[in-house]
N, C-alpha and C. Protein backbone atom coordinates (compact mmCIF):
# COMPACT_ATOMS: atom_id res chain seq x y z
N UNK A 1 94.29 140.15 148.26
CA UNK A 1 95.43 139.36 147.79
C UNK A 1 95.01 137.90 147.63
N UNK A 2 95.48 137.26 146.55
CA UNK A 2 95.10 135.95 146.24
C UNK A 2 95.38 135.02 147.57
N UNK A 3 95.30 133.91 147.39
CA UNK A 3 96.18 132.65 148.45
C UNK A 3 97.04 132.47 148.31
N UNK A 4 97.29 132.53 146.94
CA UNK A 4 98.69 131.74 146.73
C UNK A 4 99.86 132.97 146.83
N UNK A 5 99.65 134.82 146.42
CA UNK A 5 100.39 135.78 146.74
C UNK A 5 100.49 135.57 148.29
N UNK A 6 99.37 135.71 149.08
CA UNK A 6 99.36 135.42 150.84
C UNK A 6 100.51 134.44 151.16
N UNK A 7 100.49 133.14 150.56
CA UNK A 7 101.51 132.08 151.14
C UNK A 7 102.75 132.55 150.60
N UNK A 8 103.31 132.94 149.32
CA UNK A 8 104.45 133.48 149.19
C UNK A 8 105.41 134.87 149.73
N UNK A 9 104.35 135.63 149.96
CA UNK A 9 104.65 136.77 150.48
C UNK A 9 104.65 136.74 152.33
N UNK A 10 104.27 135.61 152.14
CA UNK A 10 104.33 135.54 154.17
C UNK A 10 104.93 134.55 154.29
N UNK A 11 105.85 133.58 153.74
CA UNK A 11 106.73 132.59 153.86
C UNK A 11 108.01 133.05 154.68
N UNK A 12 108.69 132.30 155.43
CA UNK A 12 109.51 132.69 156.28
C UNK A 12 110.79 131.89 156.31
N UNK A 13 111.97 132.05 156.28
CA UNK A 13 112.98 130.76 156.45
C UNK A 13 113.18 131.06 158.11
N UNK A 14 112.74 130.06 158.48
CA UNK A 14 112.93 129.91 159.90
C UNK A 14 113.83 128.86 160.48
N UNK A 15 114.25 129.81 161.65
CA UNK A 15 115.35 129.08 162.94
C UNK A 15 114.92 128.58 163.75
N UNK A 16 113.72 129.07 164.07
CA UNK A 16 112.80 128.54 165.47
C UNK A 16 111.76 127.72 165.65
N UNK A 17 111.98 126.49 166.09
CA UNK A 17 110.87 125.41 166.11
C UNK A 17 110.19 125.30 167.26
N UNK A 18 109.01 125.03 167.29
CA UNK A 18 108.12 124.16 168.37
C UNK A 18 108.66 122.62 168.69
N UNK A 19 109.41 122.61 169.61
CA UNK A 19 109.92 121.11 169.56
C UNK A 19 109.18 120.13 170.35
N UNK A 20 107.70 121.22 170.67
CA UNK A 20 106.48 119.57 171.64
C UNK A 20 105.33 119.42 170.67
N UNK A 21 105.65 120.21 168.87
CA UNK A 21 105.01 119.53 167.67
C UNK A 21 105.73 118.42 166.98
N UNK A 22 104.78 117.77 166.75
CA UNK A 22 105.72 116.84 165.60
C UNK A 22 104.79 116.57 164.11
N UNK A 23 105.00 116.02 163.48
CA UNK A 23 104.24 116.12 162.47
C UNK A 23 103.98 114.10 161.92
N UNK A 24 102.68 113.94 161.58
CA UNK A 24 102.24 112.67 161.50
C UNK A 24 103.24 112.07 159.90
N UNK A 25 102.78 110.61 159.86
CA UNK A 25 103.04 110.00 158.53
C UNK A 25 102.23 110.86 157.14
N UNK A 26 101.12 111.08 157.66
CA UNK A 26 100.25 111.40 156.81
C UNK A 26 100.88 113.01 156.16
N UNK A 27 101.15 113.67 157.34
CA UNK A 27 101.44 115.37 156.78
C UNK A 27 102.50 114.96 156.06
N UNK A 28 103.85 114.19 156.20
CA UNK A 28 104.90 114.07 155.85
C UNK A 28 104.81 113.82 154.57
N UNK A 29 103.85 112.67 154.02
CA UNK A 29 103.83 112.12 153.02
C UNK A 29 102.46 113.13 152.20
N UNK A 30 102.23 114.23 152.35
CA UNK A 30 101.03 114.75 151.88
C UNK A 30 102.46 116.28 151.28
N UNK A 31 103.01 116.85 152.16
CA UNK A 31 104.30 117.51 151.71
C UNK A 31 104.77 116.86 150.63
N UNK A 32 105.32 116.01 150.37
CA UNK A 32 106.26 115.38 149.54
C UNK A 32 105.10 114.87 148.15
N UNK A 33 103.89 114.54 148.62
CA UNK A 33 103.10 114.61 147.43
C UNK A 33 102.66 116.14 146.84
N UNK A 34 102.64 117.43 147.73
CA UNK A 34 102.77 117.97 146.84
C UNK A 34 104.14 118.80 146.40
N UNK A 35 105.18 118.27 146.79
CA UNK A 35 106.19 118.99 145.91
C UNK A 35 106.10 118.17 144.71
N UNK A 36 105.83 117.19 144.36
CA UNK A 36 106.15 116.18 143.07
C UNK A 36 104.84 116.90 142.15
N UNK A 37 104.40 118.01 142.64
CA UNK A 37 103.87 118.45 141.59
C UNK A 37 104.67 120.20 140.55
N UNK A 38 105.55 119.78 141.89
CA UNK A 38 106.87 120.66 140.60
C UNK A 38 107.08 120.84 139.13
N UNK A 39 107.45 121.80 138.47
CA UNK A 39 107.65 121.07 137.20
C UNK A 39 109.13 120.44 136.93
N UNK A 40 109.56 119.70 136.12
CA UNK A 40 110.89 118.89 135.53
C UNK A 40 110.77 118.91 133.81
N UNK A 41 112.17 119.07 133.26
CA UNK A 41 112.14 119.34 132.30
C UNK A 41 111.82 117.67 131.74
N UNK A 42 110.73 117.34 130.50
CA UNK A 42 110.41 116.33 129.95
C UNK A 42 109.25 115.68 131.11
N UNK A 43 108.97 116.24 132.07
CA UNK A 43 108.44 115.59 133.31
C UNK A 43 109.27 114.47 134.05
N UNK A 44 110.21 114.96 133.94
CA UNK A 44 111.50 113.20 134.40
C UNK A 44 111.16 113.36 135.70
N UNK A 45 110.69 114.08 136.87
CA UNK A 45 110.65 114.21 138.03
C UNK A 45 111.32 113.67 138.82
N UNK A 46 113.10 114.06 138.16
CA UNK A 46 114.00 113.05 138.41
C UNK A 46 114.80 113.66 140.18
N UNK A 47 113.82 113.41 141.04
CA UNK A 47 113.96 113.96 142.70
C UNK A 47 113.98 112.68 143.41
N UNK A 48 114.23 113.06 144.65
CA UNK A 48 114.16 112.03 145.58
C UNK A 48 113.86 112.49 147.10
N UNK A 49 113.42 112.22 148.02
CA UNK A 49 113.10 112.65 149.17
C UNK A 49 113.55 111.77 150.94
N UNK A 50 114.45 112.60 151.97
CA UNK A 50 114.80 111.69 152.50
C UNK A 50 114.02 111.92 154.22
N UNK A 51 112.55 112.18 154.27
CA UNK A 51 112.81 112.34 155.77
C UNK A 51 113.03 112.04 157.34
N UNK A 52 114.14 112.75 157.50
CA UNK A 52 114.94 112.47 158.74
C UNK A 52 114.06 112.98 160.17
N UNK A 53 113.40 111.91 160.52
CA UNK A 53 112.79 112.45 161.98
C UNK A 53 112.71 112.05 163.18
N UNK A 54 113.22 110.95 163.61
CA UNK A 54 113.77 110.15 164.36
C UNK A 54 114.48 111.18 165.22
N UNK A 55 114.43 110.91 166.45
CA UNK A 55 115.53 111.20 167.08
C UNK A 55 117.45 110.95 166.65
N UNK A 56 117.23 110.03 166.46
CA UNK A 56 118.37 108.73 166.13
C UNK A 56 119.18 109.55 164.89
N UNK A 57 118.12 109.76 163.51
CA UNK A 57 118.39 110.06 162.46
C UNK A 57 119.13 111.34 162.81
N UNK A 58 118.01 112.35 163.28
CA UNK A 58 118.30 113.63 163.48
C UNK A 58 119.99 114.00 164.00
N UNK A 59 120.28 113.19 165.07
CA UNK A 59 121.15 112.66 165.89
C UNK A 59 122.90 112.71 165.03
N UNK A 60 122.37 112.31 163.96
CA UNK A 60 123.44 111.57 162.69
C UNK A 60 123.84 112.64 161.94
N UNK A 61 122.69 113.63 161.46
CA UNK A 61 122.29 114.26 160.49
C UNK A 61 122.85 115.90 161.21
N UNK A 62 122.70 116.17 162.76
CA UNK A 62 123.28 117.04 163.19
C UNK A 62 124.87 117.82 162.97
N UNK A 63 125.73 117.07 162.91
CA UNK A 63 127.25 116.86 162.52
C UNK A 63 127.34 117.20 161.25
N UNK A 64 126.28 116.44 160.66
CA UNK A 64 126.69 116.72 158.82
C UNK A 64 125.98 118.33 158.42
N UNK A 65 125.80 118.75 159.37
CA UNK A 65 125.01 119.66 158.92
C UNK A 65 125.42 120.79 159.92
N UNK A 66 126.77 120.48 160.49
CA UNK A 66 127.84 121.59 161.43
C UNK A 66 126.80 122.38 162.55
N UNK A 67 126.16 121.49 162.95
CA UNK A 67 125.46 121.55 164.35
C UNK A 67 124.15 122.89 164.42
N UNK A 68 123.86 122.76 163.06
CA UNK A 68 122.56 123.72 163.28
C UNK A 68 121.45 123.23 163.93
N UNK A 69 121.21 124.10 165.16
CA UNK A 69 120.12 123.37 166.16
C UNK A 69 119.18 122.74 165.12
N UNK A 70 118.08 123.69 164.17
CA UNK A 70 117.43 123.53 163.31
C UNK A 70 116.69 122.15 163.53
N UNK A 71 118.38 121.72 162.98
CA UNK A 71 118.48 120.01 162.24
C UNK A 71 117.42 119.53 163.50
N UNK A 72 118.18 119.55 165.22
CA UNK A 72 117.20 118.80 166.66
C UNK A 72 115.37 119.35 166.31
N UNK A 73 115.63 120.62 166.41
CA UNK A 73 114.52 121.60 166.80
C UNK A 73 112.89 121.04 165.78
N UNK A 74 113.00 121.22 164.37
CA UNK A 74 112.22 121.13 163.96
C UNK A 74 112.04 119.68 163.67
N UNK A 75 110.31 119.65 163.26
CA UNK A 75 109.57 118.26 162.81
C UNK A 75 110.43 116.93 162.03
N UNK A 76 111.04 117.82 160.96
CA UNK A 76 111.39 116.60 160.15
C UNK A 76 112.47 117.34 159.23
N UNK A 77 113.46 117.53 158.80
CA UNK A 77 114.04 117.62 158.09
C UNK A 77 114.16 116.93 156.43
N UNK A 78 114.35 117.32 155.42
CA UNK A 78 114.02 116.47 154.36
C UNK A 78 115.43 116.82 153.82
N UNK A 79 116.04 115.88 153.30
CA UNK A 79 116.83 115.44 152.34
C UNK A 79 116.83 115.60 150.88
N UNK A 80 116.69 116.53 150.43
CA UNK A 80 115.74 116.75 148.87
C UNK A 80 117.47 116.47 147.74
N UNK A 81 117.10 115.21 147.14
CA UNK A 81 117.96 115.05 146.03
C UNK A 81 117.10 114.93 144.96
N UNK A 82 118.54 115.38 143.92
CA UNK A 82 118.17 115.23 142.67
C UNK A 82 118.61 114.31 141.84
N UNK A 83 118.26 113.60 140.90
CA UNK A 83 118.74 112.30 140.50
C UNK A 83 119.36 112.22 139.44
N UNK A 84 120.53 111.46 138.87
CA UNK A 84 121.22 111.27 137.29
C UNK A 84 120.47 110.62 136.48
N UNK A 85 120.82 110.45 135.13
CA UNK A 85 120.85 109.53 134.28
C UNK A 85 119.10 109.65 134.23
N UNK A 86 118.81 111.25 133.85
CA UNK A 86 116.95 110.58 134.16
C UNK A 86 116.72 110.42 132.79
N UNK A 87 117.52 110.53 131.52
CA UNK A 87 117.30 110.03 130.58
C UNK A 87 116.73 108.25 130.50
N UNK A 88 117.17 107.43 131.86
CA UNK A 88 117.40 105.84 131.98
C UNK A 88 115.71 105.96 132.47
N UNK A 89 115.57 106.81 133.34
CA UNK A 89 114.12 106.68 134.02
C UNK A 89 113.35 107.53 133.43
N UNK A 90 112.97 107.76 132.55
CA UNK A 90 112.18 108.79 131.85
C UNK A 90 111.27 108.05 131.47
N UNK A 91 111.42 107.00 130.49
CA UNK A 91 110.33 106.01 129.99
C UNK A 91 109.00 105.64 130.72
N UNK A 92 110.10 105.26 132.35
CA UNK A 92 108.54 104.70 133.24
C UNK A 92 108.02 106.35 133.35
N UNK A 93 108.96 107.35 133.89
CA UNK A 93 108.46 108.71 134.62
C UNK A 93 106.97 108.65 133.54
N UNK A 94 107.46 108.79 131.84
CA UNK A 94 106.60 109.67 131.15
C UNK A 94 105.40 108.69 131.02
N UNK A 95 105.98 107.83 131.20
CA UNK A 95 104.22 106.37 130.21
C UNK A 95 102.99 107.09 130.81
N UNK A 96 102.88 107.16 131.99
CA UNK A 96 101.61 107.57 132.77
C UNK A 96 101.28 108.60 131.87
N UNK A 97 101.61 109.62 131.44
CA UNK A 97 101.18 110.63 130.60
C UNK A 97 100.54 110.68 129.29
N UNK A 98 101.28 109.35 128.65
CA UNK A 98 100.80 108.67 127.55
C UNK A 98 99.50 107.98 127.88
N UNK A 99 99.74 107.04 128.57
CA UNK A 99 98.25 106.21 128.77
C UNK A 99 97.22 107.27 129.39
N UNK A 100 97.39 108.65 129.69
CA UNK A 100 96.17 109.56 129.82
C UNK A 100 95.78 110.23 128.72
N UNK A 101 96.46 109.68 127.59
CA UNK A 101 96.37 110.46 126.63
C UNK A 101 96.56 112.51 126.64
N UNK A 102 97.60 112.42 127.17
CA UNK A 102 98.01 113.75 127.44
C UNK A 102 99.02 113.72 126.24
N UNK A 103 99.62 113.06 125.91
CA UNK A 103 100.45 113.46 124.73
C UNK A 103 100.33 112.15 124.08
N UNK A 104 100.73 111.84 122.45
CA UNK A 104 100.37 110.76 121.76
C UNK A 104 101.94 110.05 121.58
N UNK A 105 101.91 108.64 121.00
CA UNK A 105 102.41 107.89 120.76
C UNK A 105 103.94 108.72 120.26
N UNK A 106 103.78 109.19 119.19
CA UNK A 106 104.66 110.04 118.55
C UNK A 106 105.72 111.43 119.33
N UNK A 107 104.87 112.00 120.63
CA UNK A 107 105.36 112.81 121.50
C UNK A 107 106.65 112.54 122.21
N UNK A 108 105.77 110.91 122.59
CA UNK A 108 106.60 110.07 123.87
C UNK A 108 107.66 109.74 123.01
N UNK A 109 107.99 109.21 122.20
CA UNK A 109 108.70 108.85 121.60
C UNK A 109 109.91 109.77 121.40
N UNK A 110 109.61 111.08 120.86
CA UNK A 110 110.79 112.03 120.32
C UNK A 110 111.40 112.64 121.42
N UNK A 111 110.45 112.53 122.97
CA UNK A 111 110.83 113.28 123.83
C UNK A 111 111.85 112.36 124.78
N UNK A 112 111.63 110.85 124.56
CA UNK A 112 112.37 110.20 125.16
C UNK A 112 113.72 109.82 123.93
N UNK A 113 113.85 110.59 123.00
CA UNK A 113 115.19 110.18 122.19
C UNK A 113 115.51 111.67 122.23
N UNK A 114 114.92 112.91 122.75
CA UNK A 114 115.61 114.14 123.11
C UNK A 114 116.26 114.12 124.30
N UNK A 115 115.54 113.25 125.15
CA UNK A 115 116.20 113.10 126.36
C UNK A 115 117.49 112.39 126.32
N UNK A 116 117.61 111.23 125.84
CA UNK A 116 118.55 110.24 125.61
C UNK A 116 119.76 111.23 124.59
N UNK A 117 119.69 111.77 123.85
CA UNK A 117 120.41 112.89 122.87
C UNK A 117 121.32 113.56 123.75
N UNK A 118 120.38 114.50 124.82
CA UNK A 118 120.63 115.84 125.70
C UNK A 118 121.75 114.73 126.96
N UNK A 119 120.84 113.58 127.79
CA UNK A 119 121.73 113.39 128.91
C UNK A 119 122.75 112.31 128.67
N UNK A 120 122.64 111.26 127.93
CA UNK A 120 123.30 110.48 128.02
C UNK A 120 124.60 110.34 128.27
N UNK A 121 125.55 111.27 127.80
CA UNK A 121 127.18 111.28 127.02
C UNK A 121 127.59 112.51 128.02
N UNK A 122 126.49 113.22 129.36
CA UNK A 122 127.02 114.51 129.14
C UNK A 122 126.41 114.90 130.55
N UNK A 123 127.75 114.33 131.28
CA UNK A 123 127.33 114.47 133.11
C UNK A 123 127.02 115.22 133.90
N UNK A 124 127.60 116.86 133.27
CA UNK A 124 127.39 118.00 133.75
C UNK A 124 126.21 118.76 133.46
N UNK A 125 125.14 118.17 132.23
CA UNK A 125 123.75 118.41 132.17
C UNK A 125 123.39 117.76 132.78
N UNK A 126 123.29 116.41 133.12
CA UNK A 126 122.98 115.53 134.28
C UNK A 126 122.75 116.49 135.37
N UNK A 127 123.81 116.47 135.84
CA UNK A 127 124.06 117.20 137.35
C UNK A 127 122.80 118.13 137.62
N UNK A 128 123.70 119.29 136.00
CA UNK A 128 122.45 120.63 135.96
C UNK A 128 120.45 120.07 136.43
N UNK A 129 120.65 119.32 135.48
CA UNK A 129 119.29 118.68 135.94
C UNK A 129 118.49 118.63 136.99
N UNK A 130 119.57 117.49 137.77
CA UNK A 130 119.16 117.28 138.55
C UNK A 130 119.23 118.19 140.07
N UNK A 131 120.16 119.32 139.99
CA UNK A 131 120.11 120.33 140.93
C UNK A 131 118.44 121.48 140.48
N UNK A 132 118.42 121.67 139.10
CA UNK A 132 117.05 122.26 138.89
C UNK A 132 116.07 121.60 139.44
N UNK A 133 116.08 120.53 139.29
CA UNK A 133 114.84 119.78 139.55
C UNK A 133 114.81 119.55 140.81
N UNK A 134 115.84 119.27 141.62
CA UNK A 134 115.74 119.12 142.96
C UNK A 134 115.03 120.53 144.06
N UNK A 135 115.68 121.79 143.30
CA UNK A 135 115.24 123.43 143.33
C UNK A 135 114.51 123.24 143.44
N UNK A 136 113.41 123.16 142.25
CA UNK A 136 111.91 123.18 141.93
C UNK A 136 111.34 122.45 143.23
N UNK A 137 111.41 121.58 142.72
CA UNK A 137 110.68 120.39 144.21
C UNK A 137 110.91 121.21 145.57
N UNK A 138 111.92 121.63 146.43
CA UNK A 138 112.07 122.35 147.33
C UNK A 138 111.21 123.27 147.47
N UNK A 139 111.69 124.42 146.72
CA UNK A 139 110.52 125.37 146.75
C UNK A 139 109.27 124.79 146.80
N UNK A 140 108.87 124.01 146.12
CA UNK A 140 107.28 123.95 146.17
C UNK A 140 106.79 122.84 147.58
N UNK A 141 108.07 122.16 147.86
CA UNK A 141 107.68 122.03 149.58
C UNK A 141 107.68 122.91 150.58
N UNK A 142 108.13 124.08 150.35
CA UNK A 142 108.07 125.00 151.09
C UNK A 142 106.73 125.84 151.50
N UNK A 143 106.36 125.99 149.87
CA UNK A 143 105.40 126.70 149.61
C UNK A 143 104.34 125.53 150.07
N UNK A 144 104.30 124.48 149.90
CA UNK A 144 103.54 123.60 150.78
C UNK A 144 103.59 123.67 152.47
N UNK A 145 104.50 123.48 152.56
CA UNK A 145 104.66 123.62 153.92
C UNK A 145 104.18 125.15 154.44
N UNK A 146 104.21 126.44 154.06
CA UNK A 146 103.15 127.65 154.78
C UNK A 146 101.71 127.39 154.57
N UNK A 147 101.53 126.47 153.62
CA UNK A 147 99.94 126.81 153.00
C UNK A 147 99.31 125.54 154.25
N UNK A 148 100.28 125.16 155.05
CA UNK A 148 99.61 124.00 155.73
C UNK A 148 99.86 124.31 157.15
N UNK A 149 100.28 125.89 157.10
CA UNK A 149 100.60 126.40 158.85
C UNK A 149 101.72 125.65 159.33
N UNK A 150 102.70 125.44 158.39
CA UNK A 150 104.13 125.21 159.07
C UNK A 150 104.86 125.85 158.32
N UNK A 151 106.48 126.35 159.20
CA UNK A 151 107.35 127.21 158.91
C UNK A 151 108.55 125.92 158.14
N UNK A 152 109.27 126.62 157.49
CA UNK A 152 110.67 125.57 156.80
C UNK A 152 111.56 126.56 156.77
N UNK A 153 112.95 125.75 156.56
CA UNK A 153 113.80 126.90 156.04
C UNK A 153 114.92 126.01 155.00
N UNK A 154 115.61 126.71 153.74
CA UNK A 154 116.08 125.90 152.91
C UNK A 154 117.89 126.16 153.59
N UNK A 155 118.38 124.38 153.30
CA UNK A 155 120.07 124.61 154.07
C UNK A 155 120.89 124.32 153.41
N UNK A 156 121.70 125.15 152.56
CA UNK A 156 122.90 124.72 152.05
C UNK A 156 124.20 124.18 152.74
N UNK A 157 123.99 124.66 153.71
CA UNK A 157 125.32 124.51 155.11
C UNK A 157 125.20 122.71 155.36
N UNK A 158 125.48 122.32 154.36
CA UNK A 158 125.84 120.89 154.88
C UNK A 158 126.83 119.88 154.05
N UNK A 159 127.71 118.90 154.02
CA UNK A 159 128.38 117.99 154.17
C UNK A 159 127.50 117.26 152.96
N UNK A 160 127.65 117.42 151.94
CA UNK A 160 126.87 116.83 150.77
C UNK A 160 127.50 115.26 150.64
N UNK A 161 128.94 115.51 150.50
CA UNK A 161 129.31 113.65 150.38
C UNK A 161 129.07 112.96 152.04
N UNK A 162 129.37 113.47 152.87
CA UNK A 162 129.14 112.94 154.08
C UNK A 162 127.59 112.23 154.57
N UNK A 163 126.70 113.40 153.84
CA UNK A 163 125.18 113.04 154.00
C UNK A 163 124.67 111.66 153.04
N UNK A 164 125.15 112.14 152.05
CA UNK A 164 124.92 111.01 150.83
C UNK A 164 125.55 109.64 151.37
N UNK A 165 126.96 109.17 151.96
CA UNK A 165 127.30 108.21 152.71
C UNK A 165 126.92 107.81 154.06
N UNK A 166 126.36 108.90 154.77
CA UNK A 166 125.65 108.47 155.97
C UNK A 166 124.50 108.08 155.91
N UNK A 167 123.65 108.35 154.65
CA UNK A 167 121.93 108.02 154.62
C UNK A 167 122.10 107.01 153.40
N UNK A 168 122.73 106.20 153.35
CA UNK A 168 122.95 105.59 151.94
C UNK A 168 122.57 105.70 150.49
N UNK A 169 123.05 106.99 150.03
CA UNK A 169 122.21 107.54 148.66
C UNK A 169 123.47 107.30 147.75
N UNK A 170 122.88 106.68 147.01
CA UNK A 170 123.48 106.03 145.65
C UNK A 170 124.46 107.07 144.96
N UNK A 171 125.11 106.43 143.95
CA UNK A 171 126.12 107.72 143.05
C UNK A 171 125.31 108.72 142.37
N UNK A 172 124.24 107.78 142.04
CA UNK A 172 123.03 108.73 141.04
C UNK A 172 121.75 109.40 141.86
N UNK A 173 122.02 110.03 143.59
CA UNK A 173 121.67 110.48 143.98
C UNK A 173 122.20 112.08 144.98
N UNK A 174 121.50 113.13 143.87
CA UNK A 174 122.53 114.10 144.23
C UNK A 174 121.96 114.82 145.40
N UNK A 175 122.79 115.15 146.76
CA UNK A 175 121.64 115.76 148.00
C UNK A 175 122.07 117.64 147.53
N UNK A 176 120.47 118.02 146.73
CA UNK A 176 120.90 119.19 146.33
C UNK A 176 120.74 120.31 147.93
N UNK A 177 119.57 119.95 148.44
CA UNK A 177 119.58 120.82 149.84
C UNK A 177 118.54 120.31 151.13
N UNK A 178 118.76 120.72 152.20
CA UNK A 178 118.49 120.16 153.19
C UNK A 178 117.12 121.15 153.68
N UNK A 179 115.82 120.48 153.52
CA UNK A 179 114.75 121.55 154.16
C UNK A 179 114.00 121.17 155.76
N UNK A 180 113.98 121.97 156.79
CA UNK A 180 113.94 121.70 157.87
C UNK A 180 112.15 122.18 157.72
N UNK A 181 111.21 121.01 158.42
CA UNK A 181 109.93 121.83 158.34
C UNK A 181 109.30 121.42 159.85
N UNK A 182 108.36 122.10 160.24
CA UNK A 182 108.01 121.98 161.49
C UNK A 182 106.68 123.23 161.77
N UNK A 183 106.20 123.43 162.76
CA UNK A 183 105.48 124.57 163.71
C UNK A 183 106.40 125.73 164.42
N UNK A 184 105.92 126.81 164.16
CA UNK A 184 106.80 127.95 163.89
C UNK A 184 107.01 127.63 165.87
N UNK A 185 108.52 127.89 166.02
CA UNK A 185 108.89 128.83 167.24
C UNK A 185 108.29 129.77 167.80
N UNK A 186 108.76 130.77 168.79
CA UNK A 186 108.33 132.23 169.33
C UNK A 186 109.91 132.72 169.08
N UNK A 187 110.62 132.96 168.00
CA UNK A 187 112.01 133.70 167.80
C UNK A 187 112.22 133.75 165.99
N UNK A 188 111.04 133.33 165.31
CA UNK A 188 111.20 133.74 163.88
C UNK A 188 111.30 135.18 163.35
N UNK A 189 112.42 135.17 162.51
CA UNK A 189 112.16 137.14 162.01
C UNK A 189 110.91 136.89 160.81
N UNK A 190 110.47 138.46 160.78
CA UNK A 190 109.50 138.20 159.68
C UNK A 190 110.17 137.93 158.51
N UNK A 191 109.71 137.95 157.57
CA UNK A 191 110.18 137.70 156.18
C UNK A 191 111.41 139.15 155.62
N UNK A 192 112.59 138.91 155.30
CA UNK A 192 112.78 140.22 155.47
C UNK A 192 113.06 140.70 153.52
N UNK A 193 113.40 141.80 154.16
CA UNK A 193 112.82 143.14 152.90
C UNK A 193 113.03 142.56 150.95
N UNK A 194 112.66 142.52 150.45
CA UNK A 194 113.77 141.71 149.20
C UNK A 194 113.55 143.44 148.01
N UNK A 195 114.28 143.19 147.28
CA UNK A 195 115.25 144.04 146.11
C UNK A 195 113.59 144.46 145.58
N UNK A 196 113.71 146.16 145.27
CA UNK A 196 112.68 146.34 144.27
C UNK A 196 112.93 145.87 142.92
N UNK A 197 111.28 145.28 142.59
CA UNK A 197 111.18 144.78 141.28
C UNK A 197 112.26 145.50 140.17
N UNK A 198 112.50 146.83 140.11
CA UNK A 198 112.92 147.72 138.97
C UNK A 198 114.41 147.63 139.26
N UNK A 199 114.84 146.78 140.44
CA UNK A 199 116.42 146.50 140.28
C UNK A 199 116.85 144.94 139.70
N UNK A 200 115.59 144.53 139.68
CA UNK A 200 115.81 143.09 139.10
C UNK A 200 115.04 142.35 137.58
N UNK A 201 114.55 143.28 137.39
CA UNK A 201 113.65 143.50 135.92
C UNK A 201 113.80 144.00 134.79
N UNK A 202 114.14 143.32 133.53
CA UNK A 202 114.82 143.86 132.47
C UNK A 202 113.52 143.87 131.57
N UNK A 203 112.87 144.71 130.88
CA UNK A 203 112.20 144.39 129.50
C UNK A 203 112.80 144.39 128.38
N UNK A 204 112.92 143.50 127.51
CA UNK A 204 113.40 143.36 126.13
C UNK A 204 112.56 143.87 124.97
């Protein structure tokens, strides 16, 4: 089996933390560099990242998140939003791409007046956006996070306007979900069973 089948197929959403691990600046910020290698539609990589690891934070973040140990237990919790208006930030997102000459003068151009077309006038693609893109990014911290011998688990169970006003995240910052990452417990279930392929697979 490849590495990358190994890390997906042995990924776990876990309850149970090691709470005498913690995890450095460096791992934290090495996670979050590689979820930003997600994909985003136009490359807007229109995400944001909040992690909560503090005692203090954690502390805050417990309540909004209706007292899942989790939130205490594990390393760091992340805040994964997704952002509006990435039609406004697209320009800086894409330049880097241009000056590598990955796409030409003419690319950048049509892709940043498709963008401006698609989001501008039209909040609920916004939104859409930025909940995809926030998705994407998650998952692929996840999938970061096994390939680096730590367990995560993804949390919808939380207080979205409450979080966004308690961690000060802007209007144009949407908190799509809450990922808890850390060193596995001794009380994780294995990965459990998922749907055969032939109940979820259509050929056209």
């Amino acid at each position: 089996m490849s590495v990358i089948a190994e890390v997906i197929k042995s990924r776990i959403s876990a309850n149970s933390y090691d709470t005498e691990r913690s995890l450095t600046d460096a791992q934290v910020a090495e996670l979050v560099n590689l979820a930003t290698h997600a994909p985003s539609a136009f490359n807007l990589q229109n995400w944001k990242f909040l992690a909560v690891r503090s005692t203090e934070a954690k502390a805050r973040l417990l309540p909004l998140a209706f007292g899942q140990q989790k939130i205490m237990d594990a390393a760091v919790t992340f805040i994964v939003c997704g952002t509006l208006n990435p039609h406004v930030t697209l320009p800086a997102a894409l330049k880097p791409t241009l000056d590598a000459g990955i796409i030409d003068q003419s690319i950048y151009d049509m892709w940043l007046g498709a963008a401006q077309g698609m989001y501008q006038e039209n909040a609920q693609l916004q939104r859409d956006e930025a909940i995809r893109s926030g998705s994407l990014a998650a998952m692929t911290l996840m999938l970061a996070a096994k390939g680096q011998g730590l367990v995560s688990t993804p949390m919808i169970g939380f207080d979205q306007a409450a979080v966004a006003k308690e961690f000060g995240l802007s209007e144009e910052e949407v908190p799509v979900m809450l990922i808890t990452v850390g060193y596995p417990g001794s009380a994780n279930w294995p990965q459990k069973p998922r749907k055969a392929v032939n109940d979820v697979l259509q050929f056209v």
